[in-house]
C-alpha atoms as a PDB file:
ATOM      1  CA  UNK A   1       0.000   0.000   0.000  1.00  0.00           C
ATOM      2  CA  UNK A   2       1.651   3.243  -1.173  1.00  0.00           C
ATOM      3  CA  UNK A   3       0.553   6.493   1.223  1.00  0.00           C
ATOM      4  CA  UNK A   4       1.651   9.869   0.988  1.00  0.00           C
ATOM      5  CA  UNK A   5       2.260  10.513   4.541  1.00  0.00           C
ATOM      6  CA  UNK A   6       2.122  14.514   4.175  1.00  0.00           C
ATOM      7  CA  UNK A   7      -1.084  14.293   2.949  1.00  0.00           C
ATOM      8  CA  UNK A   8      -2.507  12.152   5.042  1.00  0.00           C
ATOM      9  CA  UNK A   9      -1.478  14.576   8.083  1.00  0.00           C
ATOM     10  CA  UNK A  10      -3.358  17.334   6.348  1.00  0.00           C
ATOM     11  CA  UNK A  11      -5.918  15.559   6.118  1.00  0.00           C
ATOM     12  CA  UNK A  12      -6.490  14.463   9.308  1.00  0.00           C
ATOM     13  CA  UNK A  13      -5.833  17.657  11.109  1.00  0.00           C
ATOM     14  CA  UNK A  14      -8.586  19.171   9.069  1.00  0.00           C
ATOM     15  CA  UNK A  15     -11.347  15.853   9.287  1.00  0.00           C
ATOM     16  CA  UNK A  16     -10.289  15.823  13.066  1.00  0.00           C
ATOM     17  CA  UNK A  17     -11.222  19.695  13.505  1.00  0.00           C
ATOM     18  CA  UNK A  18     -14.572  19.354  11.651  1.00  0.00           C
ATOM     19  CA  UNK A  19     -15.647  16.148  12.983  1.00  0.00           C
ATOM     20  CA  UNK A  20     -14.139  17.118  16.655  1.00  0.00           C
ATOM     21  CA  UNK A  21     -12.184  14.018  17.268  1.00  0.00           C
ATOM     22  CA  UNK A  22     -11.543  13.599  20.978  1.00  0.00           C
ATOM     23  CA  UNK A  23      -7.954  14.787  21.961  1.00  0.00           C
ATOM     24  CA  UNK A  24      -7.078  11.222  22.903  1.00  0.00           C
ATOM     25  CA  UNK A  25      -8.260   9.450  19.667  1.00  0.00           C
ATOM     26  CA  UNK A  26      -5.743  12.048  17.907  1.00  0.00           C
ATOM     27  CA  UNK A  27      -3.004  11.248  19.543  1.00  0.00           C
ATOM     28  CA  UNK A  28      -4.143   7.605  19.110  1.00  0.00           C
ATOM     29  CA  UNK A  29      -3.840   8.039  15.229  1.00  0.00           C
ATOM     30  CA  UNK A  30      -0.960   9.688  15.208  1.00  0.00           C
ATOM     31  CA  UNK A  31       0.904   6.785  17.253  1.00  0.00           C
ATOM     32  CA  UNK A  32      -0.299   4.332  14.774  1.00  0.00           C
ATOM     33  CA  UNK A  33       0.921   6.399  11.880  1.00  0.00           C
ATOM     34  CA  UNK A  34       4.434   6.484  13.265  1.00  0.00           C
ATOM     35  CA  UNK A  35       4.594   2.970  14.086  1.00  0.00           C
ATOM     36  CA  UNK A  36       3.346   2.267  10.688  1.00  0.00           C
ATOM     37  CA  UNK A  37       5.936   4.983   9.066  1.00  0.00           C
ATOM     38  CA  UNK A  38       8.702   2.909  11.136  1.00  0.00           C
ATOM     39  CA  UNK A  39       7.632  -0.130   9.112  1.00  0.00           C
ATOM     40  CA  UNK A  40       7.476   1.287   5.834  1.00  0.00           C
ATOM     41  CA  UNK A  41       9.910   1.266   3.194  1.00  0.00           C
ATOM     42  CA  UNK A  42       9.805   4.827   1.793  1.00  0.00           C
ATOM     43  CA  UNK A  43       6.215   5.128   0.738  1.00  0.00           C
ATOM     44  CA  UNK A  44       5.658   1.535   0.884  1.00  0.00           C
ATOM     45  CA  UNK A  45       3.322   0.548   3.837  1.00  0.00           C
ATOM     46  CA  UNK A  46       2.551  -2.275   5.776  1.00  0.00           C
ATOM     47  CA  UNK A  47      -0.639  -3.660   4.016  1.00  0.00           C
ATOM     48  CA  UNK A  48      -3.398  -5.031   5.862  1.00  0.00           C
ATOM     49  CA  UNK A  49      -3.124  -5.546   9.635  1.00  0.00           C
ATOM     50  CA  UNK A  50       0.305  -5.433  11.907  1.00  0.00           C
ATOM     51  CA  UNK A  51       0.838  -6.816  15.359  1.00  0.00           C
ATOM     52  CA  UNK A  52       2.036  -3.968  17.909  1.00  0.00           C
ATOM     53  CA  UNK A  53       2.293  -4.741  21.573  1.00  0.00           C
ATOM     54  CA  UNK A  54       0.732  -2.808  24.261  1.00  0.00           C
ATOM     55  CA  UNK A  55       4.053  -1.522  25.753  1.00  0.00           C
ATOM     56  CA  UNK A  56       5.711  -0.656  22.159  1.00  0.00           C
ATOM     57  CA  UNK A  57       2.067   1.531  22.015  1.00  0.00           C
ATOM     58  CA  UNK A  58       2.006   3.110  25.185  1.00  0.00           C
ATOM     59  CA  UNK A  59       5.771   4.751  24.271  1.00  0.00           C
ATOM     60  CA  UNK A  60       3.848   7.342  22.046  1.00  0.00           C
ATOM     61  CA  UNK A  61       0.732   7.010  23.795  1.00  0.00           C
ATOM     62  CA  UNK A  62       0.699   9.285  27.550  1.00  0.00           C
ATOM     63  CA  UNK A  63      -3.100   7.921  28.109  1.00  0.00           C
ATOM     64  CA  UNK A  64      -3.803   4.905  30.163  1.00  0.00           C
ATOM     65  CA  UNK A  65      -5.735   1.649  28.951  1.00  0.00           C
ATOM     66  CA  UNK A  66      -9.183   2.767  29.267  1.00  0.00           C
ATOM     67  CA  UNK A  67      -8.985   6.110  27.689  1.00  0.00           C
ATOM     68  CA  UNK A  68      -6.910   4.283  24.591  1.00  0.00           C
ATOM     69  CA  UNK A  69      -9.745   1.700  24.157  1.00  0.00           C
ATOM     70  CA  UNK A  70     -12.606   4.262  23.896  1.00  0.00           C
ATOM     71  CA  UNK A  71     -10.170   6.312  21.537  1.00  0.00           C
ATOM     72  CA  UNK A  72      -9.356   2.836  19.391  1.00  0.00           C
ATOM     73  CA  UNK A  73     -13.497   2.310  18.941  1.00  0.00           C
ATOM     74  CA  UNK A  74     -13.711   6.185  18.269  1.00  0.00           C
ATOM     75  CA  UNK A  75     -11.488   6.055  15.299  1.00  0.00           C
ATOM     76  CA  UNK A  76     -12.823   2.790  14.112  1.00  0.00           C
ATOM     77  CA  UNK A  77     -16.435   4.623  14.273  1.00  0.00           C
ATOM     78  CA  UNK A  78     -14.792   6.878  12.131  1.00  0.00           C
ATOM     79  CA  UNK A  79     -14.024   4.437   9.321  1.00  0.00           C
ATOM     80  CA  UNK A  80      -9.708   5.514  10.288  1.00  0.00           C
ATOM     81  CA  UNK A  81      -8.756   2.278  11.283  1.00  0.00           C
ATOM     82  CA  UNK A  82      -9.415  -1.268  12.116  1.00  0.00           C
ATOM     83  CA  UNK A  83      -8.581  -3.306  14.618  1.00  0.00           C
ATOM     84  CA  UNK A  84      -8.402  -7.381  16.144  1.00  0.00           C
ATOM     85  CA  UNK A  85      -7.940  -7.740  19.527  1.00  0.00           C
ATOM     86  CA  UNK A  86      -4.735  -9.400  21.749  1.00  0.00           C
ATOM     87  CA  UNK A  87      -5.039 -13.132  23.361  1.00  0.00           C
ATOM     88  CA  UNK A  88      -3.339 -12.034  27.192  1.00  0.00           C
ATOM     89  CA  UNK A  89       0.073 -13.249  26.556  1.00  0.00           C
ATOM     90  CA  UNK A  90      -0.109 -15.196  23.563  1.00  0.00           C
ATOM     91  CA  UNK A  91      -0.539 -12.836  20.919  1.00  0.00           C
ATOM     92  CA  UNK A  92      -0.611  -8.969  20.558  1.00  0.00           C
ATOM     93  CA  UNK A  93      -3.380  -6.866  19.459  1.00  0.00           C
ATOM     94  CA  UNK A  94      -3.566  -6.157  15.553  1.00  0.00           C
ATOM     95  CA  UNK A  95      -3.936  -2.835  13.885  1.00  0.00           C
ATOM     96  CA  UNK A  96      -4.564  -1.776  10.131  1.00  0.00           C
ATOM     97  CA  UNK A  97      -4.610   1.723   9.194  1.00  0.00           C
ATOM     98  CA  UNK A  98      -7.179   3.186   6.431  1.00  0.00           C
ATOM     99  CA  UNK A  99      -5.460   6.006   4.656  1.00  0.00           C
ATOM    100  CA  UNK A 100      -7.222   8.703   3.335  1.00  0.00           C
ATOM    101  CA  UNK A 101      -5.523   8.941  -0.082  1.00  0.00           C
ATOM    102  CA  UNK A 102      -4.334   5.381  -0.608  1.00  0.00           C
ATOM    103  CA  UNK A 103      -2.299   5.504  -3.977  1.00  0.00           C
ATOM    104  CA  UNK A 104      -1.599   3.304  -7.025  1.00  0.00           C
ATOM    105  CA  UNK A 105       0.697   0.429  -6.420  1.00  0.00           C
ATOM    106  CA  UNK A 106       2.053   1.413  -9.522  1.00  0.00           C
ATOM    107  CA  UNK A 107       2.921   4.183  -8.285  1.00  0.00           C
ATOM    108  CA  UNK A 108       6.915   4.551  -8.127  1.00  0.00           C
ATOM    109  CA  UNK A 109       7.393   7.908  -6.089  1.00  0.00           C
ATOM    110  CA  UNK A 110       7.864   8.599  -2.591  1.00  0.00           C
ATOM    111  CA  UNK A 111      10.938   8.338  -0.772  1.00  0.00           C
ATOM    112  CA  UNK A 112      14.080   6.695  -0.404  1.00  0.00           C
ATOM    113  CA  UNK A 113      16.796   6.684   1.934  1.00  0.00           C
ATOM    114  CA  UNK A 114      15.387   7.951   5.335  1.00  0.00           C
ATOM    115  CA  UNK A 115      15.811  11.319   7.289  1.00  0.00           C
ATOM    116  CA  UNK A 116      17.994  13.676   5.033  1.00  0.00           C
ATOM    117  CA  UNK A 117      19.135  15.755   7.595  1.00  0.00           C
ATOM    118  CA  UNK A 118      19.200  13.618  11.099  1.00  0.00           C
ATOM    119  CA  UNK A 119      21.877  11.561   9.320  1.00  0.00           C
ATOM    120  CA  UNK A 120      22.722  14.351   6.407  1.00  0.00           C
ATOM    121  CA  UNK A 121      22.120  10.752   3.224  1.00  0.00           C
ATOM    122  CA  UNK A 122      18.863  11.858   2.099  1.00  0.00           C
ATOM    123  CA  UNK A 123      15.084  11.855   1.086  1.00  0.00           C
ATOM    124  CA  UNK A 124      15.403  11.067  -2.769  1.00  0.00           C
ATOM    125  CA  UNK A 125      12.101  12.398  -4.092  1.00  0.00           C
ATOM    126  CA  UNK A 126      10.117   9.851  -6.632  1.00  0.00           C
ATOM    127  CA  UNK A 127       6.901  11.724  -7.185  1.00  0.00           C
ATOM    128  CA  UNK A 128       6.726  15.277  -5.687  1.00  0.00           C
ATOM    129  CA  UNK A 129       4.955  15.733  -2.431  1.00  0.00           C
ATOM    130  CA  UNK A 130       5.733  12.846   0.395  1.00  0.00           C
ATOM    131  CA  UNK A 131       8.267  13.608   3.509  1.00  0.00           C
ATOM    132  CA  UNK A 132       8.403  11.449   6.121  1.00  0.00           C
ATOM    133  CA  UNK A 133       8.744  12.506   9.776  1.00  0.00           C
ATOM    134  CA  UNK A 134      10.324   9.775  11.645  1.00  0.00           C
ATOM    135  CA  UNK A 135      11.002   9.509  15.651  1.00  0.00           C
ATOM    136  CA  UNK A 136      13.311   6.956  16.619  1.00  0.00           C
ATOM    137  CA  UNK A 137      13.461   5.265  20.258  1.00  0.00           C
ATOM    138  CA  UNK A 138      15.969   6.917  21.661  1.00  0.00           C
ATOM    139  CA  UNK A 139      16.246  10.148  19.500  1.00  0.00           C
ATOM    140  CA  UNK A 140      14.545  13.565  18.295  1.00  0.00           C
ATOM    141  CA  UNK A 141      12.615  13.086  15.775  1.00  0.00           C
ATOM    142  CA  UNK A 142      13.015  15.183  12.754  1.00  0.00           C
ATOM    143  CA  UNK A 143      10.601  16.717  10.145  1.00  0.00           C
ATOM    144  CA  UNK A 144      11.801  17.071   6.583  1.00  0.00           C
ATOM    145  CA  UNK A 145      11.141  16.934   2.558  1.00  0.00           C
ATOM    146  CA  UNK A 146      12.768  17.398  -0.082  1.00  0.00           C
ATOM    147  CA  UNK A 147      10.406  20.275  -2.049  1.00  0.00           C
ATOM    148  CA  UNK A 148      12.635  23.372  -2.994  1.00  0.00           C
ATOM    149  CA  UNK A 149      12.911  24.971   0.386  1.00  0.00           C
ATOM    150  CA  UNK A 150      13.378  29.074   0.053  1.00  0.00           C
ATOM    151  CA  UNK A 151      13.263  31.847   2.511  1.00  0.00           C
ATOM    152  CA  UNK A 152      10.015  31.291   4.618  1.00  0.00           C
ATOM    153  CA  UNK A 153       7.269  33.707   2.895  1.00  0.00           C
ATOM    154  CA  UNK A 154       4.452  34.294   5.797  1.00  0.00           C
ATOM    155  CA  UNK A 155       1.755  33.438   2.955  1.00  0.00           C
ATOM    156  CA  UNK A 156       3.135  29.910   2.366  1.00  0.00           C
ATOM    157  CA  UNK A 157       0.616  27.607   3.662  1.00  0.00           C
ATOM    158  CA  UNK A 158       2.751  24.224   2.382  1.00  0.00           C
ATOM    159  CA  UNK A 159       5.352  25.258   4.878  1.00  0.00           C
ATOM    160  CA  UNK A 160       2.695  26.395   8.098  1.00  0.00           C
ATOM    161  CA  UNK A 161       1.366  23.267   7.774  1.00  0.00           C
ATOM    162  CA  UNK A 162       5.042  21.156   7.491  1.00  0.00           C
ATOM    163  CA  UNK A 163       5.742  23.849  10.365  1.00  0.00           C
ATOM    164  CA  UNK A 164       2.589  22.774  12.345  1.00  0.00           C
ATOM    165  CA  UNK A 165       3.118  18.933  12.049  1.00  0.00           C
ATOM    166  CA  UNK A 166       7.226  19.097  12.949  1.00  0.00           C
ATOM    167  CA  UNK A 167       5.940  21.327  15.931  1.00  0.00           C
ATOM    168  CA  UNK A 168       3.090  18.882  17.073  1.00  0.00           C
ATOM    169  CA  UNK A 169       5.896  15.538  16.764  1.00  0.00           C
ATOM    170  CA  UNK A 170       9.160  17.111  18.324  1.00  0.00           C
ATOM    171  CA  UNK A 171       7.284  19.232  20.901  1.00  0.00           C
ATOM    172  CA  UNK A 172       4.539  17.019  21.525  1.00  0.00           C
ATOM    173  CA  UNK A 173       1.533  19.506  21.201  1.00  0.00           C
ATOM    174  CA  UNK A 174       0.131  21.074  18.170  1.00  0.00           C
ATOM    175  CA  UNK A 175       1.323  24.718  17.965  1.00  0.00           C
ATOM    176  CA  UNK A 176      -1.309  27.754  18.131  1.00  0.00           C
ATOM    177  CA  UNK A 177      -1.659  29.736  15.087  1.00  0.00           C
ATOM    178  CA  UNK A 178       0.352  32.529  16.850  1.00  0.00           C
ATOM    179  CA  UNK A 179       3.150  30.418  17.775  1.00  0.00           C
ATOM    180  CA  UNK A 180       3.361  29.398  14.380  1.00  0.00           C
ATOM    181  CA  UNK A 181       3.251  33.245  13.711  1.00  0.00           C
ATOM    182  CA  UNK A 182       5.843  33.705  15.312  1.00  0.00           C
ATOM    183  CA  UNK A 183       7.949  31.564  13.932  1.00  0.00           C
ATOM    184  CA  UNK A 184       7.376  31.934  10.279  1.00  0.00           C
ATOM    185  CA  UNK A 185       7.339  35.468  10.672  1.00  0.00           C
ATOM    186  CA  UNK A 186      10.976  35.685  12.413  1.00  0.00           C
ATOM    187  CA  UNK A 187      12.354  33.273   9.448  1.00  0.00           C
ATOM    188  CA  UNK A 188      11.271  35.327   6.838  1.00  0.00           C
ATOM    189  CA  UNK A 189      12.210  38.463   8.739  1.00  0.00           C
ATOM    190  CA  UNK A 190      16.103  36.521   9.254  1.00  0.00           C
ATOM    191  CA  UNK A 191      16.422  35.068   5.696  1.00  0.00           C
ATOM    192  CA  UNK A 192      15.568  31.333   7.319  1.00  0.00           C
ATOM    193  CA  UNK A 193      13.688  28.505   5.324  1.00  0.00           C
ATOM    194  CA  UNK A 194      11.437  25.902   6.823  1.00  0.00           C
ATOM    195  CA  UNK A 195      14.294  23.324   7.052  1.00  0.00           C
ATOM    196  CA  UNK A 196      16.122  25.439   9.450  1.00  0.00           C
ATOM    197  CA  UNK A 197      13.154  26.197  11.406  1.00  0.00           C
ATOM    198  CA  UNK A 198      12.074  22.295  11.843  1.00  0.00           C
ATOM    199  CA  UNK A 199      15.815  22.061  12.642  1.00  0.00           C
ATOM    200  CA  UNK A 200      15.528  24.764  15.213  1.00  0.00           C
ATOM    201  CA  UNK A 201      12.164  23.041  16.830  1.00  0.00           C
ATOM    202  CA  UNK A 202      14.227  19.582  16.856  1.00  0.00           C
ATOM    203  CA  UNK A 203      17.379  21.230  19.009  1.00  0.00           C
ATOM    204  CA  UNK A 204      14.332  22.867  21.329  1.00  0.00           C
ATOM    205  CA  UNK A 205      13.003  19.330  21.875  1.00  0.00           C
ATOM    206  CA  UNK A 206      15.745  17.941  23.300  1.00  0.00           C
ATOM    207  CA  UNK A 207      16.156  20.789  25.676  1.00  0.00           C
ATOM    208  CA  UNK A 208      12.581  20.667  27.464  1.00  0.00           C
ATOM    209  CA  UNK A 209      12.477  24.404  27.178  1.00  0.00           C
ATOM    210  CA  UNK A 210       8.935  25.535  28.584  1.00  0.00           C
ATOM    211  CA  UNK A 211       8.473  27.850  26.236  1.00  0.00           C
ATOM    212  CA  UNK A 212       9.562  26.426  23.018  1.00  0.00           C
ATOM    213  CA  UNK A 213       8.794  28.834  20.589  1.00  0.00           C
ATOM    214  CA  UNK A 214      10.614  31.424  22.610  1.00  0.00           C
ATOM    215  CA  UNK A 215      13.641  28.931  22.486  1.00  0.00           C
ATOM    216  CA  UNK A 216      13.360  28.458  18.453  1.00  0.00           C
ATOM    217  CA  UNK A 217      13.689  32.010  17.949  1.00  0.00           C
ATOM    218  CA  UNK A 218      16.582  32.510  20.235  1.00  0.00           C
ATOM    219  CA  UNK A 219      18.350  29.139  18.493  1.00  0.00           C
ATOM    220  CA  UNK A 220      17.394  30.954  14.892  1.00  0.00           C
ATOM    221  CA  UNK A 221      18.903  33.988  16.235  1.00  0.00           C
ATOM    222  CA  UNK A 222      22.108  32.643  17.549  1.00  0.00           C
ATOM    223  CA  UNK A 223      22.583  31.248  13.690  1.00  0.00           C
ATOM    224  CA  UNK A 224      21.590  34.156  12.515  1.00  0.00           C
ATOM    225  CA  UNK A 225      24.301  35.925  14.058  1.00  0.00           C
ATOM    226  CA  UNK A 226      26.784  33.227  13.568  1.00  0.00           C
ATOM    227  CA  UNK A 227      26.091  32.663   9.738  1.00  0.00           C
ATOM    228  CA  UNK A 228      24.352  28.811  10.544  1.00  0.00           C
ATOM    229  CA  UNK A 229      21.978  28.842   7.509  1.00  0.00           C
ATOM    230  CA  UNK A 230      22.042  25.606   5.899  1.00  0.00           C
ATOM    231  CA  UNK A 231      21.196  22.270   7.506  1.00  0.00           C
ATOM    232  CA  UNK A 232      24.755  21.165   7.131  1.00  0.00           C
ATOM    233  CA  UNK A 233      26.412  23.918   9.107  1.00  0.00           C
ATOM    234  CA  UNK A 234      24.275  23.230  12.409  1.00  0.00           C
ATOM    235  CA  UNK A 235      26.227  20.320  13.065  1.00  0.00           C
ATOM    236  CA  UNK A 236      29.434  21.853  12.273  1.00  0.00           C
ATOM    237  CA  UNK A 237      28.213  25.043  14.548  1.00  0.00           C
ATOM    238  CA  UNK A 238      27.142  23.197  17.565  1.00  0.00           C
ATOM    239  CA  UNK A 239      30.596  21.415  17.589  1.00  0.00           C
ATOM    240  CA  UNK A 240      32.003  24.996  17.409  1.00  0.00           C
ATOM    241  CA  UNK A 241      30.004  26.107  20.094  1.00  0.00           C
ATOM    242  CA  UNK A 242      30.522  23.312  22.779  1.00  0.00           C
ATOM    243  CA  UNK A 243      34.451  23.792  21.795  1.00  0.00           C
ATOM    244  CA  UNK A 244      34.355  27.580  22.572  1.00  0.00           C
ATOM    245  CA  UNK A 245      32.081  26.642  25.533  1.00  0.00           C
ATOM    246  CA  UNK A 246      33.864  23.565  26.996  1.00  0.00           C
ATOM    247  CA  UNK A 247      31.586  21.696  27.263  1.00  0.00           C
ATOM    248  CA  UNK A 248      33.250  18.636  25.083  1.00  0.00           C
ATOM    249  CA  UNK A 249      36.338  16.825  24.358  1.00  0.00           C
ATOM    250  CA  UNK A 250      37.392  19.251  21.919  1.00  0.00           C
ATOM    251  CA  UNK A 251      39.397  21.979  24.013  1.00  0.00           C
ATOM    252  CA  UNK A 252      40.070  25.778  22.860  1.00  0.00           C
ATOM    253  CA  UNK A 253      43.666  26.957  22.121  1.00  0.00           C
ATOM    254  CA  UNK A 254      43.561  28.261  25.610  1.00  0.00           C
ATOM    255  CA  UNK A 255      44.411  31.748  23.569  1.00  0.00           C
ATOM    256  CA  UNK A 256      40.996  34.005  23.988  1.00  0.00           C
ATOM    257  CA  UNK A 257      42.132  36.057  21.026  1.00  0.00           C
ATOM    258  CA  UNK A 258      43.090  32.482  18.817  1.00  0.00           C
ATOM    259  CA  UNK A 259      40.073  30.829  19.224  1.00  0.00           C
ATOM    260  CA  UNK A 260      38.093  34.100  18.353  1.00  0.00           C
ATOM    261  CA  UNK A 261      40.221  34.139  15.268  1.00  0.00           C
ATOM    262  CA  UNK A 262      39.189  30.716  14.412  1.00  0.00           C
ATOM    263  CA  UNK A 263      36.118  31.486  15.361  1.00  0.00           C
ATOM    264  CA  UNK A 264      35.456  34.167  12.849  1.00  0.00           C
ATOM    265  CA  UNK A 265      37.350  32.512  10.288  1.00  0.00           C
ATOM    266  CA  UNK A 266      34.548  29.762  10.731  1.00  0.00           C
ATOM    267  CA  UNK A 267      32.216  32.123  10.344  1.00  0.00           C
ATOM    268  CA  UNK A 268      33.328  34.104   7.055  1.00  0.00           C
ATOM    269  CA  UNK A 269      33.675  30.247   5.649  1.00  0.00           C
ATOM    270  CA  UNK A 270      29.759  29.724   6.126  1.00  0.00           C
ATOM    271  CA  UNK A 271      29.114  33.020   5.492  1.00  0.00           C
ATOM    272  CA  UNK A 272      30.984  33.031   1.889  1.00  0.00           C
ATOM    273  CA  UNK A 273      28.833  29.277   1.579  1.00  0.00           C
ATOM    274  CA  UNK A 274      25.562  31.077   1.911  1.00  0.00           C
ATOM    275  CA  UNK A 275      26.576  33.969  -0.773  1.00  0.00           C
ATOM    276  CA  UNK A 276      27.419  31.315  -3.381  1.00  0.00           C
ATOM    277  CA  UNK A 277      23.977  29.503  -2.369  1.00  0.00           C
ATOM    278  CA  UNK A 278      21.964  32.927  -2.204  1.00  0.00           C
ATOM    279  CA  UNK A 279      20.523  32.568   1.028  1.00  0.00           C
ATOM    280  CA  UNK A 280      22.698  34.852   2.692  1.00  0.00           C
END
């Protein structure tokens, strides 16, 4: 079964607004369609139904039994998915999902090669419009695709929406609409595109901030100031910045005025990378 996984979010978000889907049954479905994006093969799913234990569930799930059994018959009302029940210990319960959009099986596109900027090998794009947002065990998760990705206009609605869904996975909460204001307003207003702001949201997971947004910007304006405009140079800049900071193996020249040389010449570099990419 081939799903675009984009579009099924966008979907969702807007059938669960107008048919007011309890919270829980949301965060139900979007459980199940991370499991099921774990298991698929670019834009190849699991067909048909998929064993997944209780305890692999309740990972993504922060309800308790009851609540997740009365949201599992509420989205099965709903015609979103299907369901066989477990045997105790022998055998786990059995889930199928029912995709909005199901596509072709002829259908060659989608992607290949997993998260293109969590490990920096790449989303090959078949067929233009799928990105997959994966969450690993014991990682971030990350949000990407592989559309052309300019400076963040405040009337792009492709990118609130990839902005919205990165937001609701890494942070765990969908974002208001003036949070996501905020954001797209200080990217275009700093030259940023929506890569580096779902990169910005991923470093802000991992921090627990408790006000996240307010911690994106301030990430987006430390690169701003330090030239950190392309996926590529965040790693590069956080190594930088633990160096200068000592907080990693990697020790300073012990020379204030050296390691602000080689600071800035680290800078210019990225800087001079940006003006041949015209993004700076």
């Amino acid at each position: 079964m081939l799903v675009n996984y984009v579009r099924e979010h966008e979907r969702f978000i807007e059938y669960a607004a107008d048919e007011k889907i309890p919270a829980n049954a949301q965060l139900l479905w979007y459980a199940l369609m991370h499991i099921f994006n774990q298991r698929a093969e670019g834009s190849e799913w699991p067909d048909g139904f998929i064993r997944i234990n209780n305890d692999r569930l309740f990972m993504f799930l922060p309800i308790k039994w009851d609540a997740m059994a009365k949201a599992r018959n509420t989205l099965k009302q709903a015609g979103l998915i299907d369901f066989r029940n477990g045997n105790r210990n022998k055998s786990a319960p059995e889930y199928r999902l029912i995709p909005f959009y199901p596509l072709k099986t002829d259908n060659t596109g989608g992607n290949t090669g997993g998260n293109e900027w969590g490990n920096e090998e790449g989303n090959e794009e078949g067929k233009r419009g799928d990105f997959n947002i994966n969450i690993n065990d014991n990682k971030q998760g990350y949000a990407e695709d592989n559309d052309d990705d300019d400076i963040l206009a405040e009337d792009d609605a492709h990118a609130r929406m990839r902005i919205s869904v990165g937001f609701l996975r890494m942070i765990g909460r969908k974002p208001t609409p003036g949070e996501v204001d905020r954001l797209v307003n200080a990217a275009g207003r700093w030259r940023f595109s929506t890569k580096m702001v779902l990169r910005a949201i991923q470093v802000t997971s991992g921090h627990g901030a408790s006000n996240p947004v307010d911690y994106a910007l301030t990430v987006l304006d430390d690169w701003r100031q330090a030239e950190v405009r392309q996926p590529h140079q965040v790693d590069e800049y956080q190594v930088e910045y633990l160096r200068e900071n000592e907080k990693c193996g990697l020790s300073g020249t012990g020379d204030a005025v050296e390691d602000m040389r080689i600071r800035d010449e680290a800078r210019e570099k990225r800087r001079q990378e940006n003006l041949q990419a015209g993004i700076a």
